[in-house]
Structure formats: structure tokens, C-alpha cells
C-alpha atoms as a PDB file:
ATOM      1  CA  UNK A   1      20.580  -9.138   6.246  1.00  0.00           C
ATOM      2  CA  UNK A   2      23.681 -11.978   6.342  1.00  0.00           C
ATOM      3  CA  UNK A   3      20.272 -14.411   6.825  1.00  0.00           C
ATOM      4  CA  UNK A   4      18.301 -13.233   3.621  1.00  0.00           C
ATOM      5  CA  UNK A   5      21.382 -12.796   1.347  1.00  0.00           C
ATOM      6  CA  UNK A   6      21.890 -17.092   2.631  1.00  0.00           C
ATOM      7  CA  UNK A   7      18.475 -17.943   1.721  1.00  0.00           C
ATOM      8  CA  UNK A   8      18.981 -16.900  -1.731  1.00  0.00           C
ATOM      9  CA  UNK A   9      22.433 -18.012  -1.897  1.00  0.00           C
ATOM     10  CA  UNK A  10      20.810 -21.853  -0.972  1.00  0.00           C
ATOM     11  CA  UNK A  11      18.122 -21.263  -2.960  1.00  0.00           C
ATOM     12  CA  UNK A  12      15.714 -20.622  -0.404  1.00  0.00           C
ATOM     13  CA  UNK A  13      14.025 -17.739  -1.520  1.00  0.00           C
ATOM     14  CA  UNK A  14      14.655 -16.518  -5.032  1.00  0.00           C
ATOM     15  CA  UNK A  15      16.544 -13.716  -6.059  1.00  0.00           C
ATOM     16  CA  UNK A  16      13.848 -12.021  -7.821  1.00  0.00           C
ATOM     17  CA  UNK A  17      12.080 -11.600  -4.819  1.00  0.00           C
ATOM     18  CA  UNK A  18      14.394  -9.537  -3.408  1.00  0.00           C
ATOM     19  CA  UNK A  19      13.335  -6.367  -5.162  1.00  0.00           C
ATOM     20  CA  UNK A  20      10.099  -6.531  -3.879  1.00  0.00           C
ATOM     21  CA  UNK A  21      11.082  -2.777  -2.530  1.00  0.00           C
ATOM     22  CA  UNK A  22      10.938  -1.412  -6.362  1.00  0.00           C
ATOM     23  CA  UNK A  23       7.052  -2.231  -5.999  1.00  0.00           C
ATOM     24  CA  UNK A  24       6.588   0.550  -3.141  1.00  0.00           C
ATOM     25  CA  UNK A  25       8.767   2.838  -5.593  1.00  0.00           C
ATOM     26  CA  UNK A  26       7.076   2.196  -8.402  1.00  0.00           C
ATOM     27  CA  UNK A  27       3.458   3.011  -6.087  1.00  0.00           C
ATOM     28  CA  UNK A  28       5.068   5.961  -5.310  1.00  0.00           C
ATOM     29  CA  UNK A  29       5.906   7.106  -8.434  1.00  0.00           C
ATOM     30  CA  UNK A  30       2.220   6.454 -10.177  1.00  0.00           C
ATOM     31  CA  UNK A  31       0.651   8.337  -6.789  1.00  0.00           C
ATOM     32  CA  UNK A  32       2.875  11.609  -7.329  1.00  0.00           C
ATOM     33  CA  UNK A  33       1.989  11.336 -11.119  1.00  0.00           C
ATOM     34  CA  UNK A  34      -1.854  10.376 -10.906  1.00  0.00           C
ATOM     35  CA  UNK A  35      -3.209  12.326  -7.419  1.00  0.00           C
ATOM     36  CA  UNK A  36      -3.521  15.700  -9.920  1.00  0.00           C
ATOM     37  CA  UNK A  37      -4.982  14.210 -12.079  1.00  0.00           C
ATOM     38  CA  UNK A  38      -7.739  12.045 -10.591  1.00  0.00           C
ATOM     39  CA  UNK A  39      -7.768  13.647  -7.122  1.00  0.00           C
ATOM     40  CA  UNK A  40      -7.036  12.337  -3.451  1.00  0.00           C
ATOM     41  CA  UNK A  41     -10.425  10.636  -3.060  1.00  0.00           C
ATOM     42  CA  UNK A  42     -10.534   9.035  -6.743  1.00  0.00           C
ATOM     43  CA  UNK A  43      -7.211   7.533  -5.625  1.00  0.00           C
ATOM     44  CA  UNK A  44      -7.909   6.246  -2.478  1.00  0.00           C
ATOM     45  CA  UNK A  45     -10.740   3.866  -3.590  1.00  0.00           C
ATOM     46  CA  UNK A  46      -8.763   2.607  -7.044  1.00  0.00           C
ATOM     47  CA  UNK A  47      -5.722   1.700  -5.387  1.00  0.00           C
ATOM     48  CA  UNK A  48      -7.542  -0.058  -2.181  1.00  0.00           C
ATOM     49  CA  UNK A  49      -9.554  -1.633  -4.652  1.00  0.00           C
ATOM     50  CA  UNK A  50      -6.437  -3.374  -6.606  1.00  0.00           C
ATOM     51  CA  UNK A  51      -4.686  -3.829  -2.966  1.00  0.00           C
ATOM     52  CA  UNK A  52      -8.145  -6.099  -1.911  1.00  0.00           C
ATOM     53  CA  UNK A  53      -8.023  -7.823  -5.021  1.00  0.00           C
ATOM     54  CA  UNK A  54      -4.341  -8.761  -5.200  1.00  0.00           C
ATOM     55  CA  UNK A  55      -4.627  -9.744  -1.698  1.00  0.00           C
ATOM     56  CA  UNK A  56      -6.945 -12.472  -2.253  1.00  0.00           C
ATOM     57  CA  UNK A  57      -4.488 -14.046  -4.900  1.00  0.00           C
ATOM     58  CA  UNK A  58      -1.440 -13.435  -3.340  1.00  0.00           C
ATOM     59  CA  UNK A  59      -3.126 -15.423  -0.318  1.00  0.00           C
ATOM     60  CA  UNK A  60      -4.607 -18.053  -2.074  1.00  0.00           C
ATOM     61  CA  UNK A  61      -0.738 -18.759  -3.561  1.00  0.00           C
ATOM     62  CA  UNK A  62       0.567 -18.665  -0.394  1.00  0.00           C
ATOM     63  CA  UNK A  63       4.104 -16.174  -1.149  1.00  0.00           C
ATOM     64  CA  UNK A  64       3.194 -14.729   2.248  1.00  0.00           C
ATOM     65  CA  UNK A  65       5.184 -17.405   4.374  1.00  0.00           C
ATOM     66  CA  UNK A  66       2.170 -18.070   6.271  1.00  0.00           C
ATOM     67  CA  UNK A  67       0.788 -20.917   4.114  1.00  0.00           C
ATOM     68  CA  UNK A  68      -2.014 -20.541   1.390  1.00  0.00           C
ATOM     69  CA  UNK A  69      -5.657 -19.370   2.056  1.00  0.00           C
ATOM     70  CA  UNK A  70      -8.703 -20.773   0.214  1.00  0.00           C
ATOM     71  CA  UNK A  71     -10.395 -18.145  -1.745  1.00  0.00           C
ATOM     72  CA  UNK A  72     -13.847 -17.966   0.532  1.00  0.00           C
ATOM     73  CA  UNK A  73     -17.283 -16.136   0.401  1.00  0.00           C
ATOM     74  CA  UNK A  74     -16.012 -14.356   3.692  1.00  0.00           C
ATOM     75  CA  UNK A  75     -13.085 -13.178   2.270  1.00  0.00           C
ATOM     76  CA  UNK A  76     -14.362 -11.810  -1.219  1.00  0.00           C
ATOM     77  CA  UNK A  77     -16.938 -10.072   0.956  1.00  0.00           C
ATOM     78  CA  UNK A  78     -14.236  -8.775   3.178  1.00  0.00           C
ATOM     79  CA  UNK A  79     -12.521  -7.408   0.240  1.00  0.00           C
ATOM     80  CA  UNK A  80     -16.176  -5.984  -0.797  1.00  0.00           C
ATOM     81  CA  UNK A  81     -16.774  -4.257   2.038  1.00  0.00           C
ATOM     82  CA  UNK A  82     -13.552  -2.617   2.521  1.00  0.00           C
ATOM     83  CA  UNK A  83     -13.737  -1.055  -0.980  1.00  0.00           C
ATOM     84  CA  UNK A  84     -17.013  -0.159  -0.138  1.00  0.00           C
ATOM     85  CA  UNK A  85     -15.656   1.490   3.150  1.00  0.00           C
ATOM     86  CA  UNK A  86     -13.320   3.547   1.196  1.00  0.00           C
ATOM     87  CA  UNK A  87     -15.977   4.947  -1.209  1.00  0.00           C
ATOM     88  CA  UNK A  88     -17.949   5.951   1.384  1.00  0.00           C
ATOM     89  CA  UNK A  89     -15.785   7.555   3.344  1.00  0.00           C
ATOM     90  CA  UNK A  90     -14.349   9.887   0.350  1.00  0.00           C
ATOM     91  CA  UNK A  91     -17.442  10.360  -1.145  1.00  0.00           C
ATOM     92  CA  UNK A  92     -17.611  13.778  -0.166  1.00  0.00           C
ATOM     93  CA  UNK A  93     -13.825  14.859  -1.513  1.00  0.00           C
ATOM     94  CA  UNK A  94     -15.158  14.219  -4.819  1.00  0.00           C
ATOM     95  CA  UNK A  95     -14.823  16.936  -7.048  1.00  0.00           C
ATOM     96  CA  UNK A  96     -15.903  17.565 -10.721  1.00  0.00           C
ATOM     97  CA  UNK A  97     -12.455  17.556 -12.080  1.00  0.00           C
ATOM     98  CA  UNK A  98     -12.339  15.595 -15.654  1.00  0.00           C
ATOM     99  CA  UNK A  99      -9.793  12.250 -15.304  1.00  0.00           C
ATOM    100  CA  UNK A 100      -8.813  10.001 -17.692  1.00  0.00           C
ATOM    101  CA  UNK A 101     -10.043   5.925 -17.163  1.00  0.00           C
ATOM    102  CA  UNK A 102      -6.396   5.216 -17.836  1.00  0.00           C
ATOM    103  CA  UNK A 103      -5.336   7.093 -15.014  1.00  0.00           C
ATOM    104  CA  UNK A 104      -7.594   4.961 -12.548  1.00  0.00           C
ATOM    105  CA  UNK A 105      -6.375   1.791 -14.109  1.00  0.00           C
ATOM    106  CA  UNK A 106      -2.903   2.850 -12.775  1.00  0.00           C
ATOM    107  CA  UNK A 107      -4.233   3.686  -9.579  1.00  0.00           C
ATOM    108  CA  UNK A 108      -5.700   0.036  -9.481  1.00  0.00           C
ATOM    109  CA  UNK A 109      -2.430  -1.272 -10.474  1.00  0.00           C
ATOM    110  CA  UNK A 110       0.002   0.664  -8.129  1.00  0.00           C
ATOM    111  CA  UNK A 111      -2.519  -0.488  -5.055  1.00  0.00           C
ATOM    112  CA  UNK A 112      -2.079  -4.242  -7.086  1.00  0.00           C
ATOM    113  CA  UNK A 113       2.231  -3.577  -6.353  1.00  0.00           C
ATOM    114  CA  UNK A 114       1.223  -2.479  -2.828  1.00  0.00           C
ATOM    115  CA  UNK A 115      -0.430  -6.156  -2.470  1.00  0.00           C
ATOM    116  CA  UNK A 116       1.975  -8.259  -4.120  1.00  0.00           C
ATOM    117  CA  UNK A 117       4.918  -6.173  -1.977  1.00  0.00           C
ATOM    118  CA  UNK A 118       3.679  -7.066   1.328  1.00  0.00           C
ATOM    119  CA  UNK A 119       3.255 -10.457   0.192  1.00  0.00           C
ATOM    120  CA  UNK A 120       6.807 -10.563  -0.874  1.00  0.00           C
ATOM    121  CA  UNK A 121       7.930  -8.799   2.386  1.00  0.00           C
ATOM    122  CA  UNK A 122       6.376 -11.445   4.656  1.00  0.00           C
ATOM    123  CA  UNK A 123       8.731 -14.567   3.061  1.00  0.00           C
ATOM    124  CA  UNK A 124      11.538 -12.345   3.193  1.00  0.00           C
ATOM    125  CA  UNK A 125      10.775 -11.939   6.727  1.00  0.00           C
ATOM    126  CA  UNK A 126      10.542 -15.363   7.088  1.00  0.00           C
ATOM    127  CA  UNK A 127      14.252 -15.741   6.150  1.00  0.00           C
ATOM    128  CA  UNK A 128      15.429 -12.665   8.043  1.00  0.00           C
ATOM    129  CA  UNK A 129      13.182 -13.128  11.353  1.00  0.00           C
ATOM    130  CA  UNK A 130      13.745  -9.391  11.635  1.00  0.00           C
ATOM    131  CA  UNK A 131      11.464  -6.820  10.018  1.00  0.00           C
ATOM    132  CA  UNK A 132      13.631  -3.659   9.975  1.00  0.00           C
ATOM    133  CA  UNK A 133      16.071  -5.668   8.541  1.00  0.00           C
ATOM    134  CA  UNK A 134      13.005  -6.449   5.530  1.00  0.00           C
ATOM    135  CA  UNK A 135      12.159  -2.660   5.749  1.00  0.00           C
ATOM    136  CA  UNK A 136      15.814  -2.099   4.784  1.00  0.00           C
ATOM    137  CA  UNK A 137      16.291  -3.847   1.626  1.00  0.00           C
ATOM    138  CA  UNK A 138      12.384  -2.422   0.949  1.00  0.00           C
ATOM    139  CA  UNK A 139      13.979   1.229   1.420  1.00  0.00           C
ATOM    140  CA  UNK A 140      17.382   0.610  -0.652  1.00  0.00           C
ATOM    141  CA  UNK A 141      15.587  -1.301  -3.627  1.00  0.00           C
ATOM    142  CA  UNK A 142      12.860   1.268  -3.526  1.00  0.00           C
ATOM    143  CA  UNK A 143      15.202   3.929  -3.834  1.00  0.00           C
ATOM    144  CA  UNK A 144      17.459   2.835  -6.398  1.00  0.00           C
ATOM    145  CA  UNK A 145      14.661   2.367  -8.619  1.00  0.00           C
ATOM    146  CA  UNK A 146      13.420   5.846  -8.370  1.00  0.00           C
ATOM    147  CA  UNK A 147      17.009   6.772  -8.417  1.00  0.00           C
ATOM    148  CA  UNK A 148      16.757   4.929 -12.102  1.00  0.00           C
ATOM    149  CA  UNK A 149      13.293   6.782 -12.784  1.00  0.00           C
ATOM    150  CA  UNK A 150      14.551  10.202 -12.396  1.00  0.00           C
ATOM    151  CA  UNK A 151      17.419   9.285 -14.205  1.00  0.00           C
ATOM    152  CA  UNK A 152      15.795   8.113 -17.452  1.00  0.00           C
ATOM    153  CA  UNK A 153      13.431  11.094 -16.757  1.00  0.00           C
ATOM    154  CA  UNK A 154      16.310  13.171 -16.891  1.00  0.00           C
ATOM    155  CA  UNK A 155      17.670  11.813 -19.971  1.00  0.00           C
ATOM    156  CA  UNK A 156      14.500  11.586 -22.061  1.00  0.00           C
ATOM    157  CA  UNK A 157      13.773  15.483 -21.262  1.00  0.00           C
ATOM    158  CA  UNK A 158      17.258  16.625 -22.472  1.00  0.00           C
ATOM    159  CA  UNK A 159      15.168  18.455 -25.622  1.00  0.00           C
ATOM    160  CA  UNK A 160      12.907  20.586 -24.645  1.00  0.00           C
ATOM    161  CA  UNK A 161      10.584  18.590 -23.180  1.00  0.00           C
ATOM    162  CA  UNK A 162      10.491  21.046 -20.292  1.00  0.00           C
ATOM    163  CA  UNK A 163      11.043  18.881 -17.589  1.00  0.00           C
ATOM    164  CA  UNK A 164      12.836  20.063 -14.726  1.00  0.00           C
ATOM    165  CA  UNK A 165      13.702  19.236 -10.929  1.00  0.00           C
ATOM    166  CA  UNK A 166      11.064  21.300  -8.467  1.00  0.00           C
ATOM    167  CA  UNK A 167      13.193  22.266  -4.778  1.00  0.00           C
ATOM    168  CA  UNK A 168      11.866  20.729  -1.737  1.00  0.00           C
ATOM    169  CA  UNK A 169       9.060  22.732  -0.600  1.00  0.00           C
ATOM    170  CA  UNK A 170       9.686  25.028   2.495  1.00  0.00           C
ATOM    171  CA  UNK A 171       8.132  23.897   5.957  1.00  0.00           C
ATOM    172  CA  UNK A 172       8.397  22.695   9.715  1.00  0.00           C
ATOM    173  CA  UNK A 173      11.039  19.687   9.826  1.00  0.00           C
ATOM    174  CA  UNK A 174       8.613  17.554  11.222  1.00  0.00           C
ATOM    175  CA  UNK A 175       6.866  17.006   7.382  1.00  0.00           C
ATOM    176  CA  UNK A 176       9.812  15.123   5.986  1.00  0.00           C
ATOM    177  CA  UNK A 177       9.877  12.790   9.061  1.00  0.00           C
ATOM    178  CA  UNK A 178       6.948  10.242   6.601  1.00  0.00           C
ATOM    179  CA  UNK A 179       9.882   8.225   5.505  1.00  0.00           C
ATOM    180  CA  UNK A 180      10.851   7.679   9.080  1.00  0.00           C
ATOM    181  CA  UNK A 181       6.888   6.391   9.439  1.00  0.00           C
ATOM    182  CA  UNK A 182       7.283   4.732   6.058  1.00  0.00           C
ATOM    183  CA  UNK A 183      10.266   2.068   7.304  1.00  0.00           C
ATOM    184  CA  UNK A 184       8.244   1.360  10.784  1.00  0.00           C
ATOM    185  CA  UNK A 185       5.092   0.461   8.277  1.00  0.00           C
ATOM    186  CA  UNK A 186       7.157  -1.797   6.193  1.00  0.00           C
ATOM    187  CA  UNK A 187       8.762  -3.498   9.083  1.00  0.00           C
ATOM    188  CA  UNK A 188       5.182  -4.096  10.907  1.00  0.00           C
ATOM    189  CA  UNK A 189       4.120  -5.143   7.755  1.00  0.00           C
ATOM    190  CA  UNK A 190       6.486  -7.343   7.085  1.00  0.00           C
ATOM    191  CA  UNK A 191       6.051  -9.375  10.440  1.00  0.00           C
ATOM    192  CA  UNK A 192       2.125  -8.989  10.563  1.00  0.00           C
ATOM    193  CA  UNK A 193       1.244 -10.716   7.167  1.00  0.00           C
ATOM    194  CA  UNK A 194       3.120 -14.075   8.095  1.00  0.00           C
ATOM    195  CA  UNK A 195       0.404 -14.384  10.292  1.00  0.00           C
ATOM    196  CA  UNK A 196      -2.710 -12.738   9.102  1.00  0.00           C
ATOM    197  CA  UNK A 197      -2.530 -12.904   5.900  1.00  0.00           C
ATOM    198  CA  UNK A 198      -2.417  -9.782   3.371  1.00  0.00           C
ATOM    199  CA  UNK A 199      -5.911  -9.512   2.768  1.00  0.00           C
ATOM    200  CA  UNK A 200      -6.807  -9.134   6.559  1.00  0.00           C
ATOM    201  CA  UNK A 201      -4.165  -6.647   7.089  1.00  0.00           C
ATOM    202  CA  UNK A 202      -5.361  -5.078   3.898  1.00  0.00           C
ATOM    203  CA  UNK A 203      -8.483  -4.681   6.100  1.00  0.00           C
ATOM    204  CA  UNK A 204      -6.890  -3.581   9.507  1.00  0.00           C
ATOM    205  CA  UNK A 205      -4.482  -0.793   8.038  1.00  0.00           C
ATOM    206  CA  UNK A 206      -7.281   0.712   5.988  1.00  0.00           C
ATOM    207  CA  UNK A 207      -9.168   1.096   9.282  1.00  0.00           C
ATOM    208  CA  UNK A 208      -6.177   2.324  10.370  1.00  0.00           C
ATOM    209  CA  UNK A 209      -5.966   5.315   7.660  1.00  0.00           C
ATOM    210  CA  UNK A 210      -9.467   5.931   8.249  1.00  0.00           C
ATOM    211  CA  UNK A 211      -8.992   6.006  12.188  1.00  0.00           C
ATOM    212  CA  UNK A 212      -5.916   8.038  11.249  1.00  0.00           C
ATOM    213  CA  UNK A 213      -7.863  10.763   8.973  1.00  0.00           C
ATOM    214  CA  UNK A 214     -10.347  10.598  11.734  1.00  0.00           C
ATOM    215  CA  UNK A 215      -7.718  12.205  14.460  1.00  0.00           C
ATOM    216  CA  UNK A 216      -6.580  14.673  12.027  1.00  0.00           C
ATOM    217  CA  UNK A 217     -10.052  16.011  11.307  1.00  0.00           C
ATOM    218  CA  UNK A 218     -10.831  16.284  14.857  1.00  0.00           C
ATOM    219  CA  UNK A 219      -7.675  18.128  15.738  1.00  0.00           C
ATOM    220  CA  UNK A 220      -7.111  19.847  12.783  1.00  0.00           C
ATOM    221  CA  UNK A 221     -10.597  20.556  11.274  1.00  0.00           C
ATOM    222  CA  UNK A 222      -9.298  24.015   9.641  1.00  0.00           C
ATOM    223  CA  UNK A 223      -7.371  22.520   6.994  1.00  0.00           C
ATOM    224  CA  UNK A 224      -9.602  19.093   6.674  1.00  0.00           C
ATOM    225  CA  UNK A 225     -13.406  20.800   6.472  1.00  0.00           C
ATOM    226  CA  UNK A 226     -14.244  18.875  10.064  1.00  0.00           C
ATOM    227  CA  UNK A 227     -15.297  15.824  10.938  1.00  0.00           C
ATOM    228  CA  UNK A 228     -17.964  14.668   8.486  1.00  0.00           C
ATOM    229  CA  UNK A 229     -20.794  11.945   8.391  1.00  0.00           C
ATOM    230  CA  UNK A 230     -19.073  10.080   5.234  1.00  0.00           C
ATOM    231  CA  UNK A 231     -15.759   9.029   7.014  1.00  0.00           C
ATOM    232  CA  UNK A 232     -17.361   7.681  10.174  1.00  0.00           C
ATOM    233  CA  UNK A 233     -19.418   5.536   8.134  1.00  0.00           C
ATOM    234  CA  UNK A 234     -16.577   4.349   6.090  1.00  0.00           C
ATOM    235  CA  UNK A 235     -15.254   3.312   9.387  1.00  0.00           C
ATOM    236  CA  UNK A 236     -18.012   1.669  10.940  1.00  0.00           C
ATOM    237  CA  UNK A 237     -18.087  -0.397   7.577  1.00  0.00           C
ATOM    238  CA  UNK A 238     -14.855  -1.031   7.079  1.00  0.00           C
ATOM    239  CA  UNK A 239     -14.803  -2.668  11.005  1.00  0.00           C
ATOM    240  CA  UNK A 240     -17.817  -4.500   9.430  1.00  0.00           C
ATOM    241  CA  UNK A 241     -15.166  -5.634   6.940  1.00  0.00           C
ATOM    242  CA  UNK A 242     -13.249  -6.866   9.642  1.00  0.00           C
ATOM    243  CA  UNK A 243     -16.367  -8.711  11.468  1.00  0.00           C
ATOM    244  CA  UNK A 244     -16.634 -10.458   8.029  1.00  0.00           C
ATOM    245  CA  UNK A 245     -13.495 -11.223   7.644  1.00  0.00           C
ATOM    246  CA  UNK A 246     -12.642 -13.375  10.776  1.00  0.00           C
ATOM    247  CA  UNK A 247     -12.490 -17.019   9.864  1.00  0.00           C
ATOM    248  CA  UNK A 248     -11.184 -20.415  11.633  1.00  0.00           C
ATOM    249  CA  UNK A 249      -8.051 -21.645  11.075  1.00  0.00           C
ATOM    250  CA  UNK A 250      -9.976 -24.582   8.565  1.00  0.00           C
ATOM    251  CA  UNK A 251     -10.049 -22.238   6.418  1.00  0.00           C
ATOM    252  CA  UNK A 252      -6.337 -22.357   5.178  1.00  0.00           C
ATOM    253  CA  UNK A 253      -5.683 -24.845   2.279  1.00  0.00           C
END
């Protein structure tokens, strides 16, 4: 932390920078707010969608710390695929709900925060040359911004708006160990995209999620429907994503 706070204090890395963490808080915020309206699946593929996207720009700039990326054929059909992947794979959660095109233009943009964070997060780490330290400041900017949320939410439904705070729901203690998961993701992230790039790790974690989903429809096929036919294609394809994305090191600008 004493290393990142004297990058910016040299001028190394800008302060603004720093808050990169508000970007996972704000992603947060638009998921809890849009997943009821749009559904799970709708979701998925919107916000993947504006993470492949972003990651091509952020890349091509170069605020990774790993040096800029030209903008290739490979890597738009990377991006492609991946989105692809993601449809497939959720095409069966679909349901005939009615949702708003608004609401799936915030999906795109909270997955376009999710892009632009972990391009942040990687010249932080650059400066810090630890990620948990990076996953700290993630956690304590993301939380004072939805600290600042709830508060104006608060404050705006003083009438009789009829907002109000919901308790925790009730459960094993194991559910409320995803932040715990959440700070090791940041911190991998953080050191990962350096040297990949965002858009390939884009790729990797969403074959991760799939993989992921995978496992818990095998073990857990009671809650999840089973294993079906969609989400094994999404993850052959998005591996194909993966295949297409591999490129030589000429390939950086």
C-alpha cells in the first residue's frame, strides 16, 4: 500500500485511478438492480458482451501495465466467440419475462466497468507488486461507494417512496463466504492481466464460470435442472475462443 500511495504521490500513476474499486461497486449495484428484471441468463451475455468489448480498447491503450495490443482479426474474433459462448450456454435459462432495452444497456455497461477495472487493477499492481494489496484498495473504494449509494438511497426515499432496508437472508455461513472469493479474484486478476492482457483473461475466466456452473450442475443437479447440452457447448466454444485467441508476441504495438 506505502508503494501505490508513492506512485501517485510522484506522479506515477494518477490519483484518479485509484478508485478503480468504485467500478466493481457500481457492477454490483446495476446486477442486484437489473437480474429481476432481465433474468440471470439475459445478464450473463450483456455484461460479457460489454466486458469483450471494453477489453479490446482498454488493450489497445495499453492502461493494463503490460504494454498496448494492436486491435487484430484474432482478437475481435476472440471477443466474438466468447459472446457467442455465453449465449449458447444460457440459451436454455431464457424465460418469457418482458425487460426493458434500457435495462440490457446497463447490463452492457456494468460488464464495460468490469473491463476498464481490471485494466486499472493491473497498473496499480504494477506499482504495488502485490495483488492483495490491489484487492484491498478494490474492496475499501468499492465499499465506500456503495456505502454512498445506500446513503443517497436512504435520503431520497425519506417520503414515501417506500424504500426500505431488507435483513440478511437466513442460511448456512458458508453463503456469505463470496466476498472472501471476491478479494482472491481481484488479487489474481490484478497480477494476471499485466501479462495476458484483459481481453484474454476476459476469455479464460468466462471458461472458468462456465467450468464452474458445470461442477455445480453435476453435483447439485436438484436445484440447477442437470447438466444440459447448451452449457457444454458454450464451453467447448468458448475454449474455441481461447484457440483463437492465442497470438505471438508481434502482435503487441
Amino acid at each position: 500500500m506505502r508503494a501505490i500511495f508513492r506512485a501517485v504521490k510522484t506522479g506515477a500513476l494518477p490519483k484518479w485511478r485509484l478508485f478503480a474499486g468504485m467500478l466493481g461497486g457500481s457492477f454490483v449495484a446495476i446486477q442486484t438492480n437489473i437480474v429481476p428484471l432481465i433474468g440471470v441468463a439475459v445478464y450473463s451475455v450483456a455484461s460479457i458482451a460489454g466486458q469483450a468489448v471494453v477489453s479490446l480498447l482498454v488493450d489497445r491503450i495499453g492502461i493494463t501495465g503490460g504494454g498496448p495490443k494492436t486491435i487484430t482479426m484474432r482478437r475481435v474474433g476472440a471477443a466474438g466467440v466468447t459472446v457467442i459462448a455465453v449465449f449458447v450456454s444460457v440459451i436454455d435459462r431464457f424465460d418469457d419475462r418482458d425487460f426493458s432495452i434500457y435495462a440490457v444497456l446497463l447490463a452492457l455497461l456494468a460488464g464495460a466497468f468490469v473491463g476498464v477495472q481490471r485494466a486499472l487493477n493491473g497498473q496499480i499492481n504494477e506499482f504495488a507488486k502485490e495483488s492483495f494489496a490491489t484487492s484491498l484498495l478494490n474492496f475499501i473504494m468499492g465499499t465506500l461507494f456503495l456505502l454512498f449509494f445506500l446513503g443517497g438511497a436512504l435520503l431520497l426515499s425519506s417520503g414515501d417512496s417506500g424504500f426500505s432496508l431488507s435483513p440478511l437472508p437466513l442460511g448456512p455461513w458458508w453463503i456469505y463466504t463470496g466476498g472472501v472469493i471476491g478479494v482472491i479474484y481481484i488479487a489474481f486478476t490484478a497480477l494476471i492481466v499485466q501479462h495476458l492482457g484483459v481481453l484474454i483473461f476476459t476469455v479464460l475466466s468466462v471458461g472458468g464460470q462456465l467450468l464452474g456452473s458445470l461442477i455445480l450442475d453435476l453435483f447439485h443437479p436438484e436445484t440447477s435442472g442437470g447438466v444440459g447440452v447448451a452449457l457444454v457447448t458454450g464451453i467447448a466454444l468458448t475454449y474455441l475462443g481461447v484457440i483463437v485467441s492465442g497470438e505471438r508476441r508481434s502482435s503487441k504495438a
